[in-house]
PDB file of N, CA and C in Angstrom:
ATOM      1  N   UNK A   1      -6.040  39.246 -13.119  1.00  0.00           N
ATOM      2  CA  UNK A   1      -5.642  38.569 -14.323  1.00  0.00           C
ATOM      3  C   UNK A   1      -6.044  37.101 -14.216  1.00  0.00           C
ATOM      4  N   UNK A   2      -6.664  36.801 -15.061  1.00  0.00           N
ATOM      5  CA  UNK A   2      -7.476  35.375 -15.231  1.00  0.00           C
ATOM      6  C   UNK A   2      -6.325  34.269 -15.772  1.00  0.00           C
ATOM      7  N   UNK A   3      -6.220  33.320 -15.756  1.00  0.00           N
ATOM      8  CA  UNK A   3      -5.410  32.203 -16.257  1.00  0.00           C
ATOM      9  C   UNK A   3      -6.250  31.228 -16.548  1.00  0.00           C
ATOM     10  N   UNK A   4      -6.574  31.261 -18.276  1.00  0.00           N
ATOM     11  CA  UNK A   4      -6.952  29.768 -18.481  1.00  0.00           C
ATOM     12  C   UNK A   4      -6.157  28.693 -18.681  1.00  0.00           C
ATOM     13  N   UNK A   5      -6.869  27.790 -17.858  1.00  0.00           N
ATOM     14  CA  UNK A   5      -6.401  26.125 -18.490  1.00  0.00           C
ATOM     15  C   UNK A   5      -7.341  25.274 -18.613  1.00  0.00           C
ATOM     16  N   UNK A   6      -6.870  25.022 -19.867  1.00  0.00           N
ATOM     17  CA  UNK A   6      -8.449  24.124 -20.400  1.00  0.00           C
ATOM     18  C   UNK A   6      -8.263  22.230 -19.521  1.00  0.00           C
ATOM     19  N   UNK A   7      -7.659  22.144 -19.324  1.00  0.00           N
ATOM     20  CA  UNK A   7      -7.302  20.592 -18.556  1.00  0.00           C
ATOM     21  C   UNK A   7      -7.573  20.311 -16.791  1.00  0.00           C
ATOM     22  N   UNK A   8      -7.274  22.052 -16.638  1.00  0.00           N
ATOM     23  CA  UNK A   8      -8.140  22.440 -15.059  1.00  0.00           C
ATOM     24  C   UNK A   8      -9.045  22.673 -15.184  1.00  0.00           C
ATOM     25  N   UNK A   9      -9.956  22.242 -13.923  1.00  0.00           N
ATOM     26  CA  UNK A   9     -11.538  22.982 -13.782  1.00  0.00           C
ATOM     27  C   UNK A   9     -11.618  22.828 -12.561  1.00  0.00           C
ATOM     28  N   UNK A  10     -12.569  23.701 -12.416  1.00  0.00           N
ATOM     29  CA  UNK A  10     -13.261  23.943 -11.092  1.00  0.00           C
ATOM     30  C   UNK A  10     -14.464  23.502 -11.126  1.00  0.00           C
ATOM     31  N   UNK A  11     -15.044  22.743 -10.113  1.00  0.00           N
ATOM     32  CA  UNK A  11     -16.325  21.954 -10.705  1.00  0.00           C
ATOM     33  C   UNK A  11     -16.824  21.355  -8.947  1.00  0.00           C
ATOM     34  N   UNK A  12     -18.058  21.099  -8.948  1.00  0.00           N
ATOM     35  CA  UNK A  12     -18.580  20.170  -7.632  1.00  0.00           C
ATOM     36  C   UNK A  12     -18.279  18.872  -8.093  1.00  0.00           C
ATOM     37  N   UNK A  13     -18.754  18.088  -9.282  1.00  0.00           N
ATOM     38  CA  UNK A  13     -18.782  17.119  -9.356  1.00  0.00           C
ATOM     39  C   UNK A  13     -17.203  16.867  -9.919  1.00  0.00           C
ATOM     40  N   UNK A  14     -16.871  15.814  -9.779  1.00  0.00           N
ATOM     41  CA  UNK A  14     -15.386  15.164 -10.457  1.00  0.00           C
ATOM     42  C   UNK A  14     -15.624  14.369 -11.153  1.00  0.00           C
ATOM     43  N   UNK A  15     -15.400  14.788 -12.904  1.00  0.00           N
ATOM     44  CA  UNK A  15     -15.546  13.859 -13.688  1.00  0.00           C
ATOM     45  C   UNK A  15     -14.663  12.249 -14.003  1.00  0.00           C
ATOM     46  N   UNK A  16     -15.077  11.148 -14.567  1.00  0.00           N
ATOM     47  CA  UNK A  16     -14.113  10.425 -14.382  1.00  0.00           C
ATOM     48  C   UNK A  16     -13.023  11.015 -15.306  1.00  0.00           C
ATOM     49  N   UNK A  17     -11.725  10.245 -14.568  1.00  0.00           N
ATOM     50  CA  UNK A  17     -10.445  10.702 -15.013  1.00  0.00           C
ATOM     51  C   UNK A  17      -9.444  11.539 -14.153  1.00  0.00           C
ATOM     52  N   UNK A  18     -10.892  12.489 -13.314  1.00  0.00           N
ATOM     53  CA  UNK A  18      -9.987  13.465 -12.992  1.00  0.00           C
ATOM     54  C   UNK A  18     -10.099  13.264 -11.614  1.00  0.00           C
ATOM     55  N   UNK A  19      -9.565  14.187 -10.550  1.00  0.00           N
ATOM     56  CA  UNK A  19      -9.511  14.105  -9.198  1.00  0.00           C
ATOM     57  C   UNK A  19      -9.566  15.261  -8.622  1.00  0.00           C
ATOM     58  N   UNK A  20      -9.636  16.008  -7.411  1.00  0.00           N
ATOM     59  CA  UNK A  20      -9.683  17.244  -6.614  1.00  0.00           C
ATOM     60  C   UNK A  20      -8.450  17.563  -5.697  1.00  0.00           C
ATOM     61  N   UNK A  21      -8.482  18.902  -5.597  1.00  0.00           N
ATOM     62  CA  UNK A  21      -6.807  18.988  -5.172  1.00  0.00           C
ATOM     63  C   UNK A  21      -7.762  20.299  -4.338  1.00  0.00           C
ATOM     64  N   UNK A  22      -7.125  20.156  -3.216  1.00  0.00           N
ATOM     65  CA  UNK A  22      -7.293  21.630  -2.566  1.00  0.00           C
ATOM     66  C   UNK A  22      -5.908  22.787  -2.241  1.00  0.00           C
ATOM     67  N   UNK A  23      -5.726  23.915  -2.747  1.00  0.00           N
ATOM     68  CA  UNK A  23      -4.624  24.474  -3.027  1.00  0.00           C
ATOM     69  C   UNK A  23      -4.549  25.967  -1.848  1.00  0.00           C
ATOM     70  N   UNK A  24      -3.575  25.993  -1.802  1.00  0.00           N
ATOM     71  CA  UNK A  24      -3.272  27.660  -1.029  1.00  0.00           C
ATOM     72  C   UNK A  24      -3.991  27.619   0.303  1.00  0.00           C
ATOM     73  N   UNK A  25      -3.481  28.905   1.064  1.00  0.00           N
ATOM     74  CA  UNK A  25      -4.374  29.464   2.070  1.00  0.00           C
ATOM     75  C   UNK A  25      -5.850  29.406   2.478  1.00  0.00           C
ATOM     76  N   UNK A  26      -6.395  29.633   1.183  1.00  0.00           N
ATOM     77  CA  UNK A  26      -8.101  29.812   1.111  1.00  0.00           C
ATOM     78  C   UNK A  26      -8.124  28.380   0.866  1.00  0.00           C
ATOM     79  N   UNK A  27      -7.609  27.388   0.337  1.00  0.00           N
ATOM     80  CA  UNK A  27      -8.011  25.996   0.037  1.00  0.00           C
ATOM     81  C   UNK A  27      -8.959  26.209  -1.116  1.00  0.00           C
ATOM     82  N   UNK A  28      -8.344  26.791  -2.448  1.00  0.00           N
ATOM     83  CA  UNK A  28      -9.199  26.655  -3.761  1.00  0.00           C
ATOM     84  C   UNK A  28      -9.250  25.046  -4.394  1.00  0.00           C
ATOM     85  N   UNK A  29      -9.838  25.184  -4.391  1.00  0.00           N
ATOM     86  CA  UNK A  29     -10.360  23.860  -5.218  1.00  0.00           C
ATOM     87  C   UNK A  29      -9.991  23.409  -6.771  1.00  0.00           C
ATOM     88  N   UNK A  30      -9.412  22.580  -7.192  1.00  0.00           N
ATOM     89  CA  UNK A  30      -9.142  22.134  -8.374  1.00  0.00           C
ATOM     90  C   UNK A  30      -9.455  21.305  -8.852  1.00  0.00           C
ATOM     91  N   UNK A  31      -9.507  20.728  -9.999  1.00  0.00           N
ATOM     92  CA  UNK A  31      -9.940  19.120 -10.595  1.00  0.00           C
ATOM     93  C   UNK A  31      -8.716  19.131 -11.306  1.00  0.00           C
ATOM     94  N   UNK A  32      -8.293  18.074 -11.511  1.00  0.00           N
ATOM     95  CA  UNK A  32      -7.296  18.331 -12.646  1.00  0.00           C
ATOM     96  C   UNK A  32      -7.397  16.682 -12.972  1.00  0.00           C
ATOM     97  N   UNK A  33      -6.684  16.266 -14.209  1.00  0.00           N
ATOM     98  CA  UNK A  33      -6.308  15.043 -14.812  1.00  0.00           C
ATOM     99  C   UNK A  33      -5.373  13.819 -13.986  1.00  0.00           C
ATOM    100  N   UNK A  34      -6.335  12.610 -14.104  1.00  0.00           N
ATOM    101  CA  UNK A  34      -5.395  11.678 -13.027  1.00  0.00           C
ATOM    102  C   UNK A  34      -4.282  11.615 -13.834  1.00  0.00           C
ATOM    103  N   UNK A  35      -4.274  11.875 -15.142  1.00  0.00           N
ATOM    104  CA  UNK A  35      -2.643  11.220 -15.754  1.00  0.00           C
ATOM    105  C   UNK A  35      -1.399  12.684 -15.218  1.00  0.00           C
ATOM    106  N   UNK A  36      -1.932  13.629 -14.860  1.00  0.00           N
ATOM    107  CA  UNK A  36      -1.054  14.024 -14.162  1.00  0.00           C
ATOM    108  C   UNK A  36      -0.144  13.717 -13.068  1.00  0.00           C
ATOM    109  N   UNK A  37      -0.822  12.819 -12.670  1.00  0.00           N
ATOM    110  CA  UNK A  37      -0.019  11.555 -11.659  1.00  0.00           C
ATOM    111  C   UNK A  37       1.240  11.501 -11.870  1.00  0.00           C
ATOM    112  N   UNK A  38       1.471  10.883 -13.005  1.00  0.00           N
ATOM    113  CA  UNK A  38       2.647  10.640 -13.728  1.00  0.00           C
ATOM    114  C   UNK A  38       4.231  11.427 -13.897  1.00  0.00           C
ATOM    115  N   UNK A  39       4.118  12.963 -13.461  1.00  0.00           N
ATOM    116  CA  UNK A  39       4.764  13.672 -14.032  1.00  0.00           C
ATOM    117  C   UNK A  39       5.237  14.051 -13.092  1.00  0.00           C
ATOM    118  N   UNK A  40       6.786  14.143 -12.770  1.00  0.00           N
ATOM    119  CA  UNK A  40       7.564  14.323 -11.617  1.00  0.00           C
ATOM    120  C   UNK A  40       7.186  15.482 -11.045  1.00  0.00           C
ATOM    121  N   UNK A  41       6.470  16.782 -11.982  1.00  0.00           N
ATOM    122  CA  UNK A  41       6.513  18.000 -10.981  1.00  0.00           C
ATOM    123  C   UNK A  41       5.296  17.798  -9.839  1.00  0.00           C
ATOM    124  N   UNK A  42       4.151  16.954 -10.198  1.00  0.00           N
ATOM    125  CA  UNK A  42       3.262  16.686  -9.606  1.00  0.00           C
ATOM    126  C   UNK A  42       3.362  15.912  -8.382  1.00  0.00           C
ATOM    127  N   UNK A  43       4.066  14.923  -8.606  1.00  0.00           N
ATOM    128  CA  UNK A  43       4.820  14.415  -7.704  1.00  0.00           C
ATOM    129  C   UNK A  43       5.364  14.804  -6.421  1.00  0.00           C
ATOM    130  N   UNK A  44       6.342  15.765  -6.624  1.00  0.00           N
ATOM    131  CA  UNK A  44       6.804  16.418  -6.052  1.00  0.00           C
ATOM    132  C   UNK A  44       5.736  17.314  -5.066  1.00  0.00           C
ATOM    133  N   UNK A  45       4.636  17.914  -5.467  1.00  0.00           N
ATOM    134  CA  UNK A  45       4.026  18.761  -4.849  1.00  0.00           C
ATOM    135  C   UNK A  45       2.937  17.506  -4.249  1.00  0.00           C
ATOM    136  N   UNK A  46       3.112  16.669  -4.223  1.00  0.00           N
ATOM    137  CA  UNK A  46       2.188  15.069  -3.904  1.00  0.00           C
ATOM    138  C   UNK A  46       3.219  14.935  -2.495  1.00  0.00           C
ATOM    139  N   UNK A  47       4.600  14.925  -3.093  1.00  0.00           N
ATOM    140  CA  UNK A  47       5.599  14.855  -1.978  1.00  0.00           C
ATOM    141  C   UNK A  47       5.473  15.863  -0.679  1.00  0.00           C
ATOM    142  N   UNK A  48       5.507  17.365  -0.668  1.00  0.00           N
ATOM    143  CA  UNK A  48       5.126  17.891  -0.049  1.00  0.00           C
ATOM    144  C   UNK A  48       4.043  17.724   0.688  1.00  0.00           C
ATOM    145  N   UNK A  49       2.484  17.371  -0.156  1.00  0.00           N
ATOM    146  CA  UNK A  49       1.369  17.153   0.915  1.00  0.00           C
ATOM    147  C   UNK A  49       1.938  16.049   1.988  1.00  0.00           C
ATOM    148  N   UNK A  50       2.111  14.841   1.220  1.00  0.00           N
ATOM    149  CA  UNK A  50       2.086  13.938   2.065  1.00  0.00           C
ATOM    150  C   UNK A  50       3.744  14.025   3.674  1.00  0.00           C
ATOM    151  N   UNK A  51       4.339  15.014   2.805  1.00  0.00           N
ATOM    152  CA  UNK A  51       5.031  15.410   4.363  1.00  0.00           C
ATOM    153  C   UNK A  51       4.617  16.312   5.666  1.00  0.00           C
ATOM    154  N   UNK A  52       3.349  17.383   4.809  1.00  0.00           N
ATOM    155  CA  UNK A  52       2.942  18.046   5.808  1.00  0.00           C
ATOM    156  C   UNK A  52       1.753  17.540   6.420  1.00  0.00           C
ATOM    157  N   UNK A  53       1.331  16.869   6.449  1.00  0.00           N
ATOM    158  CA  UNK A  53      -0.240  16.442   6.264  1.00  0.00           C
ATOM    159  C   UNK A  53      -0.493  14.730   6.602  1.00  0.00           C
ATOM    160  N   UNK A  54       0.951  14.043   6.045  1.00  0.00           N
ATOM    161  CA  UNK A  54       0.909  12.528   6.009  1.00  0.00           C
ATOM    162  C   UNK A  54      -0.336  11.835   5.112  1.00  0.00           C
ATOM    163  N   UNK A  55      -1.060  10.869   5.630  1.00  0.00           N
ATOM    164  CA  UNK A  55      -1.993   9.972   4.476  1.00  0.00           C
ATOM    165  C   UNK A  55      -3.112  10.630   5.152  1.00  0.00           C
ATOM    166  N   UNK A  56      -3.457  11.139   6.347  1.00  0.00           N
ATOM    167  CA  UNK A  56      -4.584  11.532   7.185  1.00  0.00           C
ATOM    168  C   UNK A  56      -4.571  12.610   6.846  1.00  0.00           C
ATOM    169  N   UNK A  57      -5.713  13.551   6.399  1.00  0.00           N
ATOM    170  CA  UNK A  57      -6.253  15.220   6.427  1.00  0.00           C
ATOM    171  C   UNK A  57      -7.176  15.188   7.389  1.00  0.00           C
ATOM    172  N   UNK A  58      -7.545  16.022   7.912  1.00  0.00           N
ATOM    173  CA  UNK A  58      -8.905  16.127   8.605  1.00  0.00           C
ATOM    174  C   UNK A  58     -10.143  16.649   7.619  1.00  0.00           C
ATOM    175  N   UNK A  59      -9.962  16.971   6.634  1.00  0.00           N
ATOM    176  CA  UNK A  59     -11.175  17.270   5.928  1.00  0.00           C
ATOM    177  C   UNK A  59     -11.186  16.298   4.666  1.00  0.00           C
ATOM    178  N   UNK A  60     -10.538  15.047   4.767  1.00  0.00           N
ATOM    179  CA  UNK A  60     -10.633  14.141   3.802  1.00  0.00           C
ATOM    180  C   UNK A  60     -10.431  14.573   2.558  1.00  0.00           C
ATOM    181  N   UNK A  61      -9.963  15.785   2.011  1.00  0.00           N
ATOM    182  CA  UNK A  61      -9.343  16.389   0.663  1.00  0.00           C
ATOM    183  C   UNK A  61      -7.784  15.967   0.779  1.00  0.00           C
ATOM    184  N   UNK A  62      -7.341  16.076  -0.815  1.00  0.00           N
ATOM    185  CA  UNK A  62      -5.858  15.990  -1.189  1.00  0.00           C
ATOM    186  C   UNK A  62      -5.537  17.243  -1.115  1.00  0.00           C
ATOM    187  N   UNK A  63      -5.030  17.957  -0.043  1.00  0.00           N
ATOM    188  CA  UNK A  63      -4.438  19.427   0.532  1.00  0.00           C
ATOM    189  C   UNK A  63      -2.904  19.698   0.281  1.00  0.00           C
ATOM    190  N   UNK A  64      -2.652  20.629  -1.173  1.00  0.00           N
ATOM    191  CA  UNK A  64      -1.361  20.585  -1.882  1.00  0.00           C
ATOM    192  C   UNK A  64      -0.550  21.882  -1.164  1.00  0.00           C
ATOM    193  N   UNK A  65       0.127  21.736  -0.564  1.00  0.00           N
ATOM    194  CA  UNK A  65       0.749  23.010   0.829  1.00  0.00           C
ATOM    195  C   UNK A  65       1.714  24.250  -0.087  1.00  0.00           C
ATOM    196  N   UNK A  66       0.714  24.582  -0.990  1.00  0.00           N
ATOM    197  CA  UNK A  66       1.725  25.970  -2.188  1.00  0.00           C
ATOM    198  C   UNK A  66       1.209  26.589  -2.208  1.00  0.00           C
ATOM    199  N   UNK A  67       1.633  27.441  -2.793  1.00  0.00           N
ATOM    200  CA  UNK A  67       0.908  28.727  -3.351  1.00  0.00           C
ATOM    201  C   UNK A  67      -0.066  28.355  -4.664  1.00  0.00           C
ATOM    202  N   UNK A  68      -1.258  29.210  -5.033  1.00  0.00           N
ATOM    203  CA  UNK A  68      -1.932  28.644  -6.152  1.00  0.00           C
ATOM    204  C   UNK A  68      -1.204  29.418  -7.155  1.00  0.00           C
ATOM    205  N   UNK A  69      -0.308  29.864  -7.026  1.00  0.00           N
ATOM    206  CA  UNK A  69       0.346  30.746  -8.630  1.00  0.00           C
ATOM    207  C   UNK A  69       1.072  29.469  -8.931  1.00  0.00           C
ATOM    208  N   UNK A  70       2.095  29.310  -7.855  1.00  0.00           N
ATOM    209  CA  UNK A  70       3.139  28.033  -7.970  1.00  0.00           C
ATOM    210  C   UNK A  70       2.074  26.923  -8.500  1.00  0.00           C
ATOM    211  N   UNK A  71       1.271  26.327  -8.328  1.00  0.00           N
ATOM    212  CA  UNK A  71       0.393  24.967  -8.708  1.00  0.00           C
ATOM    213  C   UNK A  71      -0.130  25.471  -9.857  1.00  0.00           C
ATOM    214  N   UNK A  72      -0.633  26.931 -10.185  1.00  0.00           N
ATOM    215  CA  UNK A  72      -1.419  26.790 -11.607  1.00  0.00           C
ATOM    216  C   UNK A  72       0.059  27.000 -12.554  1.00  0.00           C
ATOM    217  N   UNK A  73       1.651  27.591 -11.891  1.00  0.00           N
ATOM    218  CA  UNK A  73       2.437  27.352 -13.259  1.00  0.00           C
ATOM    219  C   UNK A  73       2.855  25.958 -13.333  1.00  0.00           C
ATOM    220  N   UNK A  74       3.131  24.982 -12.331  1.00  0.00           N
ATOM    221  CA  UNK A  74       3.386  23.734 -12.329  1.00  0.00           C
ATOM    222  C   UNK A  74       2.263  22.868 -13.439  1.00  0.00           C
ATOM    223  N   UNK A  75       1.116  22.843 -13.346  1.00  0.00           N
ATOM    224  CA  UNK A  75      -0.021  22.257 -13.885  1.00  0.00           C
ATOM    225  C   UNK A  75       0.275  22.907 -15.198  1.00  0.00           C
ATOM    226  N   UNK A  76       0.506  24.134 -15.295  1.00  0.00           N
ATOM    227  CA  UNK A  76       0.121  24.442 -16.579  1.00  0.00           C
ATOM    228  C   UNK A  76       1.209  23.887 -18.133  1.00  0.00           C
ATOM    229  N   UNK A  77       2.345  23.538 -17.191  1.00  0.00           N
ATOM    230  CA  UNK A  77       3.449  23.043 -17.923  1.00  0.00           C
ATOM    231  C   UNK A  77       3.217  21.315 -18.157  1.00  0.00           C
ATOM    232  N   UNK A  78       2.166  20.557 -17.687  1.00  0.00           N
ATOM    233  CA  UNK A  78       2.025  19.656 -17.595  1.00  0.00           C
ATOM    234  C   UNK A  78       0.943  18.963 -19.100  1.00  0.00           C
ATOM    235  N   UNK A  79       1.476  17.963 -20.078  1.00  0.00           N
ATOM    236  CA  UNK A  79       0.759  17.514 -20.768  1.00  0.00           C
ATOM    237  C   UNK A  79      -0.286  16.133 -20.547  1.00  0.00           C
TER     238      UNK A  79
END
């Protein structure tokens, strides 16, 4: 079962605005909107990386420590 969201993409390049998130087990890849910044649920899962992970990754990605169901319903509730 496919889930669109038109505000996510999957992409090599990162357009301006947006930023890259690496998600789940497999480390899927996301782009999503910097003004998502803003929005406490994002936050929160911002909160998590930076407890498991701290400011240092070893692969220099923003590595979000969830599940990708949990991050695509979080995102998807997000304007």
């Amino acid at each position: 079962m496919a889930i669109h969201l038109p505000r996510i993409i999957s992409s090599k390049k990162v357009p301006k605005g947006y930023f890259a998130v690496y998600v789940g087990e497999n480390q899927k890849r996301f782009v999503i909107p910097v003004s998502f910044l803003n929005q406490p649920s994002l936050q929160d899962l911002l909160g998590m990386s930076q407890e498991e992970f701290g400011y240092s990754h070893p692969t220099g990605g923003l590595t979000i420590p969830c599940n990708e169901d949990i991050f695509l319903d979080v995102t998807s509730r997000l304007n």
